[in-house]
C-alpha atoms as a PDB file:
ATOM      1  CA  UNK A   1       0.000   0.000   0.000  1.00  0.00           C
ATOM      2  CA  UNK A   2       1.355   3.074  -0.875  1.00  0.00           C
ATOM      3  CA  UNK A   3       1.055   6.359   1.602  1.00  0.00           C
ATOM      4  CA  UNK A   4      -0.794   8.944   0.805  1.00  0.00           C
ATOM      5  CA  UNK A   5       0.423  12.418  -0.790  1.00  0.00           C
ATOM      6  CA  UNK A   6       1.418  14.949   2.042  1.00  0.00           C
ATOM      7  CA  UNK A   7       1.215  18.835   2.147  1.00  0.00           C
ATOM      8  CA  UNK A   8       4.543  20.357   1.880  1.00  0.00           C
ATOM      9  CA  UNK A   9       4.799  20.979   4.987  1.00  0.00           C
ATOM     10  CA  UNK A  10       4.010  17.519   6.434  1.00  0.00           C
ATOM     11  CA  UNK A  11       1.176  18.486   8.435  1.00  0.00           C
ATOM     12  CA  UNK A  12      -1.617  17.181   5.839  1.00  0.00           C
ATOM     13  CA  UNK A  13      -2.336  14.338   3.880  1.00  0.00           C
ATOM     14  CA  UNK A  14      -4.427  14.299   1.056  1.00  0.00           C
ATOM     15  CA  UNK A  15      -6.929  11.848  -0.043  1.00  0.00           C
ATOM     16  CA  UNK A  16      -9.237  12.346  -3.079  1.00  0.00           C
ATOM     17  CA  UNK A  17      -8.091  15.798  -3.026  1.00  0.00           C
ATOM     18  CA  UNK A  18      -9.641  16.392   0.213  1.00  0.00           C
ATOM     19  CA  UNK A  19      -7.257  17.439   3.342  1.00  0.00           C
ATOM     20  CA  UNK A  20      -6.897  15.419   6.320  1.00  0.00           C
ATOM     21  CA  UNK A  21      -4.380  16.341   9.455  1.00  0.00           C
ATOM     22  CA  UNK A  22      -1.765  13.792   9.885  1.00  0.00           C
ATOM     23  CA  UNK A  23      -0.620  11.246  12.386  1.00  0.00           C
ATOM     24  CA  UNK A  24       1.925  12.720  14.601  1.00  0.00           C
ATOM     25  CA  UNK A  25       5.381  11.812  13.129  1.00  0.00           C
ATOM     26  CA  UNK A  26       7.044  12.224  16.386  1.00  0.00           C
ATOM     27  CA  UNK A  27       5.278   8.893  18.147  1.00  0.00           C
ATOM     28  CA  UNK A  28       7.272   5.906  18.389  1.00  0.00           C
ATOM     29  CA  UNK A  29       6.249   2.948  15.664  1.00  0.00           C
ATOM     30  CA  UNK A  30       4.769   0.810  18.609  1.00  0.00           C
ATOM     31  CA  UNK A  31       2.799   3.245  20.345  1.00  0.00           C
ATOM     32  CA  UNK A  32       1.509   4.371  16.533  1.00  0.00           C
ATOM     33  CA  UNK A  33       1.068   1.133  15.795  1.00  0.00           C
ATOM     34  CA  UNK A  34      -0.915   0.235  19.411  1.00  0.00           C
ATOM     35  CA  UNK A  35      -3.148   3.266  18.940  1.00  0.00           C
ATOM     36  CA  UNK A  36      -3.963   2.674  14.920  1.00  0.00           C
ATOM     37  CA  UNK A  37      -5.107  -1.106  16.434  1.00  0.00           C
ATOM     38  CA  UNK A  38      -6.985   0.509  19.105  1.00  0.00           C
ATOM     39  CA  UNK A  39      -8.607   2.646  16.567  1.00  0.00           C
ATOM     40  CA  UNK A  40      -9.688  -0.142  14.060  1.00  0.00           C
ATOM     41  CA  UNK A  41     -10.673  -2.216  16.900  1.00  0.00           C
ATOM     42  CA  UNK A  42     -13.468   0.431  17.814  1.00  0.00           C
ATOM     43  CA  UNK A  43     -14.511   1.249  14.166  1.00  0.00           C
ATOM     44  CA  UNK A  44     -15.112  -2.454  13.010  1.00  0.00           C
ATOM     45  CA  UNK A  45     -17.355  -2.993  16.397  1.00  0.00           C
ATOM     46  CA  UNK A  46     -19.297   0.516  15.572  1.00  0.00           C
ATOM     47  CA  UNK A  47     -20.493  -1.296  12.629  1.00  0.00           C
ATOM     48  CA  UNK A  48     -21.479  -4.157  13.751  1.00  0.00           C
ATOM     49  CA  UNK A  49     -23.025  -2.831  17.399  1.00  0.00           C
ATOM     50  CA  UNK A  50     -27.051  -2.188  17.535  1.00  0.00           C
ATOM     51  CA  UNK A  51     -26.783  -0.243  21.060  1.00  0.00           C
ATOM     52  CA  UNK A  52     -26.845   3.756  20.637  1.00  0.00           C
ATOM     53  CA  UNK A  53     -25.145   3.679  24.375  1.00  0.00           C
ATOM     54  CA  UNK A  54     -22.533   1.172  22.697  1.00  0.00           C
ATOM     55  CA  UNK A  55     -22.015   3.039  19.936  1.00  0.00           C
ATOM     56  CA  UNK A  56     -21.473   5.933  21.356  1.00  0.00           C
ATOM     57  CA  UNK A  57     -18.996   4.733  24.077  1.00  0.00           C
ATOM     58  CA  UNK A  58     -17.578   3.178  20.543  1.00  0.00           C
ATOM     59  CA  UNK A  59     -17.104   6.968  19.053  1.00  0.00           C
ATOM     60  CA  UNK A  60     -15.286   8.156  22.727  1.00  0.00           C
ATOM     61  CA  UNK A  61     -12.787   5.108  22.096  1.00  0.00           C
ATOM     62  CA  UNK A  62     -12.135   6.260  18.310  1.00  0.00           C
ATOM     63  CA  UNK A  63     -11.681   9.665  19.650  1.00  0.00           C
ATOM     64  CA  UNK A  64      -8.876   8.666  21.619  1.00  0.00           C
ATOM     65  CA  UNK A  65      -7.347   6.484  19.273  1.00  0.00           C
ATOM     66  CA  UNK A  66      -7.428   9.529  17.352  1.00  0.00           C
ATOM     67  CA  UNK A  67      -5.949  12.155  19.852  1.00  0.00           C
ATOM     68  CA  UNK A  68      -3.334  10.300  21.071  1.00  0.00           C
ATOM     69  CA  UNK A  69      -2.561   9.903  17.154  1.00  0.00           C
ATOM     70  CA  UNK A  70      -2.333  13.940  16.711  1.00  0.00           C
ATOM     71  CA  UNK A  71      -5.350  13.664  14.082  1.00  0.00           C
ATOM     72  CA  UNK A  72      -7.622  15.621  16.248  1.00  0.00           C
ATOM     73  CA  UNK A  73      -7.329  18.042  19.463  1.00  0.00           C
ATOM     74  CA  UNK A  74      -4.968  20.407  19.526  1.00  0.00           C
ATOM     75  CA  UNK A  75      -2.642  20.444  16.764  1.00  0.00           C
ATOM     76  CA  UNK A  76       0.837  18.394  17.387  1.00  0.00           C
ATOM     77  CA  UNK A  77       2.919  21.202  15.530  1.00  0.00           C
ATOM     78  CA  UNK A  78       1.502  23.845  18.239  1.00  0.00           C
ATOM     79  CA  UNK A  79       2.917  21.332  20.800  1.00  0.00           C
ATOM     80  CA  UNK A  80       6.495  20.457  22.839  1.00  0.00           C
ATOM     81  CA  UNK A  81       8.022  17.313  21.661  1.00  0.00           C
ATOM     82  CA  UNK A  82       7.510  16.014  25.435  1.00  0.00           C
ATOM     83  CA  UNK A  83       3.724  17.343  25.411  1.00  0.00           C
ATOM     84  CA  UNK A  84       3.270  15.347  22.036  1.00  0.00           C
ATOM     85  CA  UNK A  85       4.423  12.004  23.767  1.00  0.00           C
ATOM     86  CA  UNK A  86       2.563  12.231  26.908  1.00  0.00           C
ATOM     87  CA  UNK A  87      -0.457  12.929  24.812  1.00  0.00           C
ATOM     88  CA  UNK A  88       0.080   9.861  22.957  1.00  0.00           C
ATOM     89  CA  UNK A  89       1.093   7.319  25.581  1.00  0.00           C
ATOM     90  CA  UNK A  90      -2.471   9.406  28.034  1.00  0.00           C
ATOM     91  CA  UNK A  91      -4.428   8.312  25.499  1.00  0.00           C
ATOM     92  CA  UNK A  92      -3.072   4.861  24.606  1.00  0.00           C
ATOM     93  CA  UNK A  93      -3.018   3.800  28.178  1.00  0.00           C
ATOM     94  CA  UNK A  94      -6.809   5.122  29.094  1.00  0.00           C
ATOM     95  CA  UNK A  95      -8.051   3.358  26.137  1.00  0.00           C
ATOM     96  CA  UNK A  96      -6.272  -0.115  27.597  1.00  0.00           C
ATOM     97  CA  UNK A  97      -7.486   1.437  30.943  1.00  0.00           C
END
């Protein structure tokens, strides 16, 4: 699979022309790779859960997944290098909470 097309400045991918903030570059592979599981985890089982309280506790885990990546909250080029990682590894370890 090939990776997407990035803005020149690294902070955006692009897909279908569309822009979309990127994943952190700063996390280490395994916590990347721990919260990108965690995220697909909770995606696959919001399709396939009926409950609206599920689903929605579902949508706080993808959230997370997706914070601690630096693909939503505050952006990780407005942050420390040490703010970046803590965010990552918070959010990692409250989603294996």
């Amino acid at each position: 699979m090939t990776s997407p097309e990035r803005t020149e400045d690294g902070r955006y991918i692009v897909v279908g022309g569309r822009r979309w903030r990127a994943s952190d570059p700063l996390i280490p592979d395994e916590v990347a790779a721990a919260l990108r599981s965690e995220l697909g985890r909770a995606r696959s089982r919001i399709r396939t859960t009926e409950s609206d309280e599920d689903r929605c506790a579902l949508r706080d885990r993808v959230q997370l997944a997706k914070e601690g990546l630096g693909e939503r909250g505050t952006p990780w080029w407005e942050m420390s290098a040490e703010d970046r990682r803590e965010r990552a590894e918070d959010r990692l370890r409250r989603l294996r909470g």
